[in-house]
PDB file of N, CA and C in Angstrom:
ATOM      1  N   UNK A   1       0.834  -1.170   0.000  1.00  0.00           N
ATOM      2  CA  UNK A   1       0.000   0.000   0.000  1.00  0.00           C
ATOM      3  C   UNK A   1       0.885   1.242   0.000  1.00  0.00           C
ATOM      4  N   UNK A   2       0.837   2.806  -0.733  1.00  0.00           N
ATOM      5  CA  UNK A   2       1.429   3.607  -0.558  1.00  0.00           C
ATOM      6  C   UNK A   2       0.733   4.382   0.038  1.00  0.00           C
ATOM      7  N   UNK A   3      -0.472   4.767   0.494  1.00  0.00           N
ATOM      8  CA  UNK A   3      -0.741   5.416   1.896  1.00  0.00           C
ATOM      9  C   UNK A   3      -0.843   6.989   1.109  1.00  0.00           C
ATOM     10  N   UNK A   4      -0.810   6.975  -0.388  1.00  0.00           N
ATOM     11  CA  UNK A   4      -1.254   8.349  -1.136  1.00  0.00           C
ATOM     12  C   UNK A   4       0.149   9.257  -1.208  1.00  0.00           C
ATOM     13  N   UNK A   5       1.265   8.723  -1.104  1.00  0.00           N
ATOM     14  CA  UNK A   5       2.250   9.197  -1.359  1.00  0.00           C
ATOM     15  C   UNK A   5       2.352   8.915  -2.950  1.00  0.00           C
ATOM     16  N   UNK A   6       2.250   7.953  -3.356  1.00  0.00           N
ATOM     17  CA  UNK A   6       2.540   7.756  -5.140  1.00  0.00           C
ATOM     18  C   UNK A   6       3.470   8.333  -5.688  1.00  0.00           C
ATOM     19  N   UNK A   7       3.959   8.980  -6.397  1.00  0.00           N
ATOM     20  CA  UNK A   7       5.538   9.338  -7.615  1.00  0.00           C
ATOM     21  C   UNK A   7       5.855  10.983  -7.061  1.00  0.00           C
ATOM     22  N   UNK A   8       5.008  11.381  -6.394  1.00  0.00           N
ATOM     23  CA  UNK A   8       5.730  12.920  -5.824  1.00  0.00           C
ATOM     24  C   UNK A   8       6.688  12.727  -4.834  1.00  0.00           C
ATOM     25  N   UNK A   9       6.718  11.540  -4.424  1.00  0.00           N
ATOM     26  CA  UNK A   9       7.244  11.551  -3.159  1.00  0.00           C
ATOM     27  C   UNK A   9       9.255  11.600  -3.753  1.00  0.00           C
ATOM     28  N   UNK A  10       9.537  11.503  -4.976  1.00  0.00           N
ATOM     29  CA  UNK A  10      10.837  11.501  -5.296  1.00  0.00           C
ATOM     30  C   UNK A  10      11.329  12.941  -5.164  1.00  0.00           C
ATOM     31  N   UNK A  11      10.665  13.963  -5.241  1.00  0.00           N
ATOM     32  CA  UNK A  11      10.765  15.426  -5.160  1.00  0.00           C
ATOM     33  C   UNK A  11      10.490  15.671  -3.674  1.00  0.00           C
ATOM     34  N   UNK A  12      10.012  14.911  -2.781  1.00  0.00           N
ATOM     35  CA  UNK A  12      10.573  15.480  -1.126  1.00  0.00           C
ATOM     36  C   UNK A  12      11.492  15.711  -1.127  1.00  0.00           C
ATOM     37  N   UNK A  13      12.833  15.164  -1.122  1.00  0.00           N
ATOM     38  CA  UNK A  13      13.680  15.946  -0.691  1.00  0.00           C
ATOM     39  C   UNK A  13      14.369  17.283  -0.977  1.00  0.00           C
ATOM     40  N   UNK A  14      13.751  17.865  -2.028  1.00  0.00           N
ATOM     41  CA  UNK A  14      14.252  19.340  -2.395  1.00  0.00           C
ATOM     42  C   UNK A  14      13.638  19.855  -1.497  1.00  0.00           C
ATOM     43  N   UNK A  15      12.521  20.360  -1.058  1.00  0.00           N
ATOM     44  CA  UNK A  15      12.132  20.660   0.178  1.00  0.00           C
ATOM     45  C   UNK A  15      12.610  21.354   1.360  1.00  0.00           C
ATOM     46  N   UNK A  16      13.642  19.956   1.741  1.00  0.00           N
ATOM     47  CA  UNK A  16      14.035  20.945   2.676  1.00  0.00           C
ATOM     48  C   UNK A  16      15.325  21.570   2.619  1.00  0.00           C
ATOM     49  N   UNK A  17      16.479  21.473   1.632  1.00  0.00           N
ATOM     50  CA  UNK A  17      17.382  22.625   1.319  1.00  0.00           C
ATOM     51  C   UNK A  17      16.901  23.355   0.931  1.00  0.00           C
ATOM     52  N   UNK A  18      16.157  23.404   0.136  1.00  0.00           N
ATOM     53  CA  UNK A  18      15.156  25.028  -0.554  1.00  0.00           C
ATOM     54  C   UNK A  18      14.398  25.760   1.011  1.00  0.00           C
ATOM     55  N   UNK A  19      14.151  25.268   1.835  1.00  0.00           N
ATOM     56  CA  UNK A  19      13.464  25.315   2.921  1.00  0.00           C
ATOM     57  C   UNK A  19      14.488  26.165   4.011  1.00  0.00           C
ATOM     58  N   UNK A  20      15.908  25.759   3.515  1.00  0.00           N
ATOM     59  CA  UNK A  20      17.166  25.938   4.605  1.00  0.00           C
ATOM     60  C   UNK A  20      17.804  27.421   3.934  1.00  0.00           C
ATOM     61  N   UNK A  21      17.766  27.150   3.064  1.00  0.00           N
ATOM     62  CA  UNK A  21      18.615  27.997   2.131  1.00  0.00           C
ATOM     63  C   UNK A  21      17.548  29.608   2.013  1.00  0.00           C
ATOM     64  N   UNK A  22      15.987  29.054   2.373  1.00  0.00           N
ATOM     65  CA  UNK A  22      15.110  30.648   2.412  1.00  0.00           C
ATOM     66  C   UNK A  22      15.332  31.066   3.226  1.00  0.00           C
ATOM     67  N   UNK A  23      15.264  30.127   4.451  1.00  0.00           N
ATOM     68  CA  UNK A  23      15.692  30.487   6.063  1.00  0.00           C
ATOM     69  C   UNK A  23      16.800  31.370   6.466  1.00  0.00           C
ATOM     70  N   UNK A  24      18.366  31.079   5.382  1.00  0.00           N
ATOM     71  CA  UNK A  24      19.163  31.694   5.589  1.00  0.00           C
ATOM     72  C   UNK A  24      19.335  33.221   4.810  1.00  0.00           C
ATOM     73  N   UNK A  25      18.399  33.264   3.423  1.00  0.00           N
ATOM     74  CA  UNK A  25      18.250  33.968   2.940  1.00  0.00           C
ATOM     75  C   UNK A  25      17.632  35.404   3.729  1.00  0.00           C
ATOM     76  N   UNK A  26      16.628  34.719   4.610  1.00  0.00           N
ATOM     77  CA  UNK A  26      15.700  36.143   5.068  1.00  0.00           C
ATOM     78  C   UNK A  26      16.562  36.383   6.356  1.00  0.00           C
ATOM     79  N   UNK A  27      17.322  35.410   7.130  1.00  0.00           N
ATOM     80  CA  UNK A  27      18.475  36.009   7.968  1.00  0.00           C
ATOM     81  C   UNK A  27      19.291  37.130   7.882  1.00  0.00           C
ATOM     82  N   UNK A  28      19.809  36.828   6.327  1.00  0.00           N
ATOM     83  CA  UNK A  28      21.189  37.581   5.940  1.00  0.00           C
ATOM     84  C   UNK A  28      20.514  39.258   5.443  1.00  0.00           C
ATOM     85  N   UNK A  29      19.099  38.525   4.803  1.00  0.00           N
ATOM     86  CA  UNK A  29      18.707  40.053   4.965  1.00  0.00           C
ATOM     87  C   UNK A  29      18.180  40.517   6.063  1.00  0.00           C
ATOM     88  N   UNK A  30      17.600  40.070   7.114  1.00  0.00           N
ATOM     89  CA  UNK A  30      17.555  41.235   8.037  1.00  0.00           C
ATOM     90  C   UNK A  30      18.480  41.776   8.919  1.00  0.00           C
ATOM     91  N   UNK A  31      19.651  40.870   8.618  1.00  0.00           N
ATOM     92  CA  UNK A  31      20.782  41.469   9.193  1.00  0.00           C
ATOM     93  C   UNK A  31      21.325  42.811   8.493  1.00  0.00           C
ATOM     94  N   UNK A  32      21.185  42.753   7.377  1.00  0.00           N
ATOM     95  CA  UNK A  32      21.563  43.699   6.561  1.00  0.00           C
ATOM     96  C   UNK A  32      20.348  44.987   6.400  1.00  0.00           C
ATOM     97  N   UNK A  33      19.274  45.151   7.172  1.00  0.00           N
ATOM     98  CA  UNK A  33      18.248  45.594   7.117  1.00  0.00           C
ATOM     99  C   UNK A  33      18.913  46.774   8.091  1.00  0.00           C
ATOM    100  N   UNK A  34      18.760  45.559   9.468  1.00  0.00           N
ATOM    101  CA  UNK A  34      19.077  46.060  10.551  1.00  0.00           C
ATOM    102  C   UNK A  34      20.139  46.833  10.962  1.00  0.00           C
ATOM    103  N   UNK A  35      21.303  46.740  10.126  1.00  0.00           N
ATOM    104  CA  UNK A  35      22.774  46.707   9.853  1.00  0.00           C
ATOM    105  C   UNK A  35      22.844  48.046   9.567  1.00  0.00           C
ATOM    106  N   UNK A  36      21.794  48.941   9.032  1.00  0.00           N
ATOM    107  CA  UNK A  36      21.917  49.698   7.839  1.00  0.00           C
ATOM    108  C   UNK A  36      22.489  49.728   6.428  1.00  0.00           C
ATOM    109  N   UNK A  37      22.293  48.621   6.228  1.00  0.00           N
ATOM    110  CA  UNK A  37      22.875  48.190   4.398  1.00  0.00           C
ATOM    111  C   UNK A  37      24.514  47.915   4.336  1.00  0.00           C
ATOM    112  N   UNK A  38      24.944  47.547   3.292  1.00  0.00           N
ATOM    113  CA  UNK A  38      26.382  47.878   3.041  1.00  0.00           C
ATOM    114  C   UNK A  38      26.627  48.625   2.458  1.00  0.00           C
ATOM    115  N   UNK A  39      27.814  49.410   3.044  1.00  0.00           N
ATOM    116  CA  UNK A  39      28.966  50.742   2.492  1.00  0.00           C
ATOM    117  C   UNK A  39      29.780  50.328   2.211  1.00  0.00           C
ATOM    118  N   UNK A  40      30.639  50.765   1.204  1.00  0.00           N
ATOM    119  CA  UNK A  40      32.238  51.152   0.799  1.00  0.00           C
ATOM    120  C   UNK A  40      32.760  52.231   1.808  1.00  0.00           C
ATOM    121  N   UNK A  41      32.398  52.623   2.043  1.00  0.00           N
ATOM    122  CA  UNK A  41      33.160  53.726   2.949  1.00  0.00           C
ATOM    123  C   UNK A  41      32.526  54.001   4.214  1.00  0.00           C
ATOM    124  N   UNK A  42      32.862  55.089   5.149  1.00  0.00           N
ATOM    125  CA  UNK A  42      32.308  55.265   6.080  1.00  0.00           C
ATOM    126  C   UNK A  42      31.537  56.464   6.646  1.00  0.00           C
ATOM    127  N   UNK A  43      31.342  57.348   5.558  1.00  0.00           N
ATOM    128  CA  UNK A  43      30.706  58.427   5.732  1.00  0.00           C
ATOM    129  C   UNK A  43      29.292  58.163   5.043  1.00  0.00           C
ATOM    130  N   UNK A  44      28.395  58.966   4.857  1.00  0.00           N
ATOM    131  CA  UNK A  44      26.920  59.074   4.213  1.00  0.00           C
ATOM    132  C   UNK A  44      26.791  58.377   3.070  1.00  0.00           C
ATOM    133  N   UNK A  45      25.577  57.426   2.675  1.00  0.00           N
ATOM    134  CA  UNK A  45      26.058  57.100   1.264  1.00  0.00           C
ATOM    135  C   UNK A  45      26.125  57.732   0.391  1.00  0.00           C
ATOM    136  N   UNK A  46      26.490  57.605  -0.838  1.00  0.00           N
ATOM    137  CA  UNK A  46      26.004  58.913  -1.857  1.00  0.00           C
ATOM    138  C   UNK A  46      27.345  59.555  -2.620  1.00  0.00           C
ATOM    139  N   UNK A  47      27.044  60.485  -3.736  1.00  0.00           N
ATOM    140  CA  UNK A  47      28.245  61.149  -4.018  1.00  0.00           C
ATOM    141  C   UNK A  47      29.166  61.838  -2.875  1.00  0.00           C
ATOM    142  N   UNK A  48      28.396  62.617  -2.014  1.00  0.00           N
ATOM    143  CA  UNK A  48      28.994  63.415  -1.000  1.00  0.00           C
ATOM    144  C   UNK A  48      29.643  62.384   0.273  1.00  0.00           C
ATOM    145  N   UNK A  49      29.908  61.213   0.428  1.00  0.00           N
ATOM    146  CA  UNK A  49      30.002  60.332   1.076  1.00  0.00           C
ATOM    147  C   UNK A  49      31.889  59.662   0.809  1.00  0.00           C
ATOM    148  N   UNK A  50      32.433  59.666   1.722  1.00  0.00           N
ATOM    149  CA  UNK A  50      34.230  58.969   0.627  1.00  0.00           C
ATOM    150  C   UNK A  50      33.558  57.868   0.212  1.00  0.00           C
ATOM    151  N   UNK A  51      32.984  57.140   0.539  1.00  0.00           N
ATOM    152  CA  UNK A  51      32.305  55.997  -0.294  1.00  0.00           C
ATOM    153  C   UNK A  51      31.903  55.914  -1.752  1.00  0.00           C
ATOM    154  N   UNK A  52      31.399  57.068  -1.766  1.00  0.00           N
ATOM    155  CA  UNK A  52      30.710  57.408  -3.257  1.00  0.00           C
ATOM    156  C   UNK A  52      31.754  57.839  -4.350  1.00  0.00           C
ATOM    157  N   UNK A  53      30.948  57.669  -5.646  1.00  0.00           N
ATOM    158  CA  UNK A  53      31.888  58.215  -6.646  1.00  0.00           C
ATOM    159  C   UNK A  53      32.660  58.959  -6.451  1.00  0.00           C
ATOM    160  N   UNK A  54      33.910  59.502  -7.200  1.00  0.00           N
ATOM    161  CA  UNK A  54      34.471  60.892  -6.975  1.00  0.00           C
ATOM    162  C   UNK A  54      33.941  62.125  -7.931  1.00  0.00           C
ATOM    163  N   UNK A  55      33.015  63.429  -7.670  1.00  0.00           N
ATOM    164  CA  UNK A  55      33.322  64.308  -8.653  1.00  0.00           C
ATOM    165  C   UNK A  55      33.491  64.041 -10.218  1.00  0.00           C
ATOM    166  N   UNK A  56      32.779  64.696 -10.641  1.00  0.00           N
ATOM    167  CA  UNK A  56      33.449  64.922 -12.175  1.00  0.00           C
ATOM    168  C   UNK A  56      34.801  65.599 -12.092  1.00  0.00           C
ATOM    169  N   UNK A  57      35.156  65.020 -12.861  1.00  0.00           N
ATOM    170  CA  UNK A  57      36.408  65.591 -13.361  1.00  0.00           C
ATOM    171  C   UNK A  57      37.797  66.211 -12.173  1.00  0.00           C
ATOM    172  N   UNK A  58      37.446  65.541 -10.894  1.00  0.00           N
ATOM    173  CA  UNK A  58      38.078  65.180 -10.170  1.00  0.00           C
ATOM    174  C   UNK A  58      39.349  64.336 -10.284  1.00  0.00           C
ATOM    175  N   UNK A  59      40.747  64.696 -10.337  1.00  0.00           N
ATOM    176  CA  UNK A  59      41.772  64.184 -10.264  1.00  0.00           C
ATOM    177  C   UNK A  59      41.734  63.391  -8.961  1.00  0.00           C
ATOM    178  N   UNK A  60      43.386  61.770  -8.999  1.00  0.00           N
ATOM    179  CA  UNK A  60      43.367  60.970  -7.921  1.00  0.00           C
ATOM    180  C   UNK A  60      44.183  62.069  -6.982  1.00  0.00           C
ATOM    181  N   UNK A  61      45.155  62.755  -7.141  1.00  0.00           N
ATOM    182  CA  UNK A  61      45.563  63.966  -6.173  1.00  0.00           C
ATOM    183  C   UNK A  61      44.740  64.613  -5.727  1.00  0.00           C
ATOM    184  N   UNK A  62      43.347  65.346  -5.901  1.00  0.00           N
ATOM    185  CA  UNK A  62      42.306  65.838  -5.208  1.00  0.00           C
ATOM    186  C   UNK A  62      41.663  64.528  -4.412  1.00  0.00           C
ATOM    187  N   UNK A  63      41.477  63.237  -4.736  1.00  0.00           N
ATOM    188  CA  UNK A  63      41.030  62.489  -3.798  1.00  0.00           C
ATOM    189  C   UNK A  63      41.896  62.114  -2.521  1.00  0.00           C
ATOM    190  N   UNK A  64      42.902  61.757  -2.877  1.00  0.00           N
ATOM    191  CA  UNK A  64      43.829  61.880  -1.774  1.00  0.00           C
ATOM    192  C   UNK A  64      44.133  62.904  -0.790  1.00  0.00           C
ATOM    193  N   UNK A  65      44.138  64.209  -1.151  1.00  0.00           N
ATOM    194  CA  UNK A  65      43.915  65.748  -0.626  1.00  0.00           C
ATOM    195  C   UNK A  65      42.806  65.681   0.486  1.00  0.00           C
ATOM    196  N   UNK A  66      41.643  65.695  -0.228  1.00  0.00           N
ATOM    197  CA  UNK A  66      39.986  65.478   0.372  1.00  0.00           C
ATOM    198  C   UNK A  66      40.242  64.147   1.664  1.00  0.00           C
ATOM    199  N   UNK A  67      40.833  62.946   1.192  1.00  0.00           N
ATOM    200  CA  UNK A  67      41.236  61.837   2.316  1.00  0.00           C
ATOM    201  C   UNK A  67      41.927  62.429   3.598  1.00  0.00           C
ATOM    202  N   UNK A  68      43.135  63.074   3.039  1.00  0.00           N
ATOM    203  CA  UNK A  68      43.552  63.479   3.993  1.00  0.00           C
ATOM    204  C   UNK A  68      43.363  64.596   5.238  1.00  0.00           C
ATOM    205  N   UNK A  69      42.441  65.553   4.266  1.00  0.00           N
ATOM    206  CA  UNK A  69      41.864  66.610   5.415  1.00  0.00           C
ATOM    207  C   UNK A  69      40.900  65.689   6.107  1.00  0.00           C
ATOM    208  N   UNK A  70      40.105  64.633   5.458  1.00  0.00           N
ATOM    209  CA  UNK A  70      39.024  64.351   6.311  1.00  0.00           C
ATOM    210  C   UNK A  70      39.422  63.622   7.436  1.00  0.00           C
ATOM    211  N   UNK A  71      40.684  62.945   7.270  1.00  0.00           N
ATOM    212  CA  UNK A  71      41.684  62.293   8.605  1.00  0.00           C
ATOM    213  C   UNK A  71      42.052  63.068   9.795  1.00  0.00           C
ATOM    214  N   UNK A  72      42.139  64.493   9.298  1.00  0.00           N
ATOM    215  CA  UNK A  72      42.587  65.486  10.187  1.00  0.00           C
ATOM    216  C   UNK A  72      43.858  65.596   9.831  1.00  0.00           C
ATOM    217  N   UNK A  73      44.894  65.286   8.984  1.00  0.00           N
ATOM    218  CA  UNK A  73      46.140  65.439   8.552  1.00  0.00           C
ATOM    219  C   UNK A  73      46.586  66.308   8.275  1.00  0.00           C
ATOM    220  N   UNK A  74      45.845  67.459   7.476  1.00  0.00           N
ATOM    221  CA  UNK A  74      45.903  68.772   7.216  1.00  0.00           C
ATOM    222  C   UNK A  74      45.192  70.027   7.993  1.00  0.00           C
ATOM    223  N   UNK A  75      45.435  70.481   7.791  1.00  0.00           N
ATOM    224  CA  UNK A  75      44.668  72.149   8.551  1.00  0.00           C
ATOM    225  C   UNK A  75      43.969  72.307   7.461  1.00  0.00           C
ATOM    226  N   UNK A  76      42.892  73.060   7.534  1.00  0.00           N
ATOM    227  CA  UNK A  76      42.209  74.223   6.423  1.00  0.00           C
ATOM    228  C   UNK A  76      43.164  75.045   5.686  1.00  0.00           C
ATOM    229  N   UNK A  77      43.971  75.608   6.560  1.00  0.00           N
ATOM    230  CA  UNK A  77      44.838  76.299   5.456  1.00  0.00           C
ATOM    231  C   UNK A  77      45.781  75.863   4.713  1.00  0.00           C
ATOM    232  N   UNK A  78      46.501  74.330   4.652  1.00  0.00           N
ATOM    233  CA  UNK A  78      47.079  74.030   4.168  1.00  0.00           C
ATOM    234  C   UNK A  78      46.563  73.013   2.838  1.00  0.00           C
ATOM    235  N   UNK A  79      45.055  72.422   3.436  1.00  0.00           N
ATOM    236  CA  UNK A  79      43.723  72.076   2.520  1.00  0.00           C
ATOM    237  C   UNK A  79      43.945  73.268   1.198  1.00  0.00           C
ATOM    238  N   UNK A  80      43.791  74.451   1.719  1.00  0.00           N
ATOM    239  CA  UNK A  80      43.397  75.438   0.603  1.00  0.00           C
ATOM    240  C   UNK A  80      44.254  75.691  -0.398  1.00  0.00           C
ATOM    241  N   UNK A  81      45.871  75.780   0.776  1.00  0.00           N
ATOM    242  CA  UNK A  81      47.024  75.879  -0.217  1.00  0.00           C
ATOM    243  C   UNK A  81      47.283  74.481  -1.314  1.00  0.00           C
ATOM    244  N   UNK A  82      47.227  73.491  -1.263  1.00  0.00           N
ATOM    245  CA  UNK A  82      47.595  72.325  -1.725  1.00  0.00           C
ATOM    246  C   UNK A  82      46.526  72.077  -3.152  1.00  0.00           C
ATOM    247  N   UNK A  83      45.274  73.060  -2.637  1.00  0.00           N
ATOM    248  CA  UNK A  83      44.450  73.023  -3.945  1.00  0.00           C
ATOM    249  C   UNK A  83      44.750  73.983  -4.858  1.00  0.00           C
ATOM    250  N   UNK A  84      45.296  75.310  -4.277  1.00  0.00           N
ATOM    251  CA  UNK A  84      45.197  76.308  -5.324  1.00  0.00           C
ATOM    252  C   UNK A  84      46.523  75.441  -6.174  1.00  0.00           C
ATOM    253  N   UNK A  85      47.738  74.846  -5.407  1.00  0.00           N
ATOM    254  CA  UNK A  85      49.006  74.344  -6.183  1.00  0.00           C
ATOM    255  C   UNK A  85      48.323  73.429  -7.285  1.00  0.00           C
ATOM    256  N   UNK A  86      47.289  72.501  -6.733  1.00  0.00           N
ATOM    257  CA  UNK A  86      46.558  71.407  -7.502  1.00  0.00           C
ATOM    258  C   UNK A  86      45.997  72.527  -9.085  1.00  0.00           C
ATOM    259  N   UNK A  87      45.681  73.420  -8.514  1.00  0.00           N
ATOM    260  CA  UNK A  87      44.391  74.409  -9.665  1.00  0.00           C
ATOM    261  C   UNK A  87      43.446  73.760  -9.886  1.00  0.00           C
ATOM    262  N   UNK A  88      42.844  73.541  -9.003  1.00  0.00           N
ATOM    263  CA  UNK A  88      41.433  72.924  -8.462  1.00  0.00           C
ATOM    264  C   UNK A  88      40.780  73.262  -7.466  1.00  0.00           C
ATOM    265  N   UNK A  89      41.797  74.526  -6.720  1.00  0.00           N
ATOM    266  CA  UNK A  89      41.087  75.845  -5.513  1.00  0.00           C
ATOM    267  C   UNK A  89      40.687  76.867  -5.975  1.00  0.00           C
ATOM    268  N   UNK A  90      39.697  77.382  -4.788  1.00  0.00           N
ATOM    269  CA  UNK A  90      39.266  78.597  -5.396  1.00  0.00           C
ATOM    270  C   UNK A  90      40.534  79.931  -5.329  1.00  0.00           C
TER     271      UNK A  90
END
């Protein structure tokens, strides 16, 4: 007697990895919910963010510049001087 199991019963076992694998799925996202998402960087997301793109037409010496004031490495006034040398200050 098969008790009404009949020929589906070869497809039980997908079940329960598909079953394991949603489980871990809705984990990883609410960790990441909760988390506030993932960043590249550590400021705001977005252009205005070091994470985000750089600027148009932004040279890698102005990114490095911008890195370094935001470290505290530089003063403002030496920020300002290093751009006008760049010609990319006002």
């Amino acid at each position: 007697m098969m008790w009404g199991y009949g020929q589906g019963m070869g497809w039980m076992w997908l079940w329960v990895p598909l079953l394991l694998i949603g489980i871990a799925l809705l984990v990883v996202l609410a960790v990441r919910v909760a988390g506030g998402g993932v960043r590249d960087g550590y400021g705001p997301p977005g252009p205005a963010g070091p994470g985000g793109p750089p600027p148009a037409g932004a040279s890698r010496a102005r990114q490095i510049l911008d890195e370094r004031f935001a470290r505290g490495e530089l003063t403002a006034d030496q920020y300002r001087e290093h751009l006008r040398v760049l010609g990319e200050g006002p």
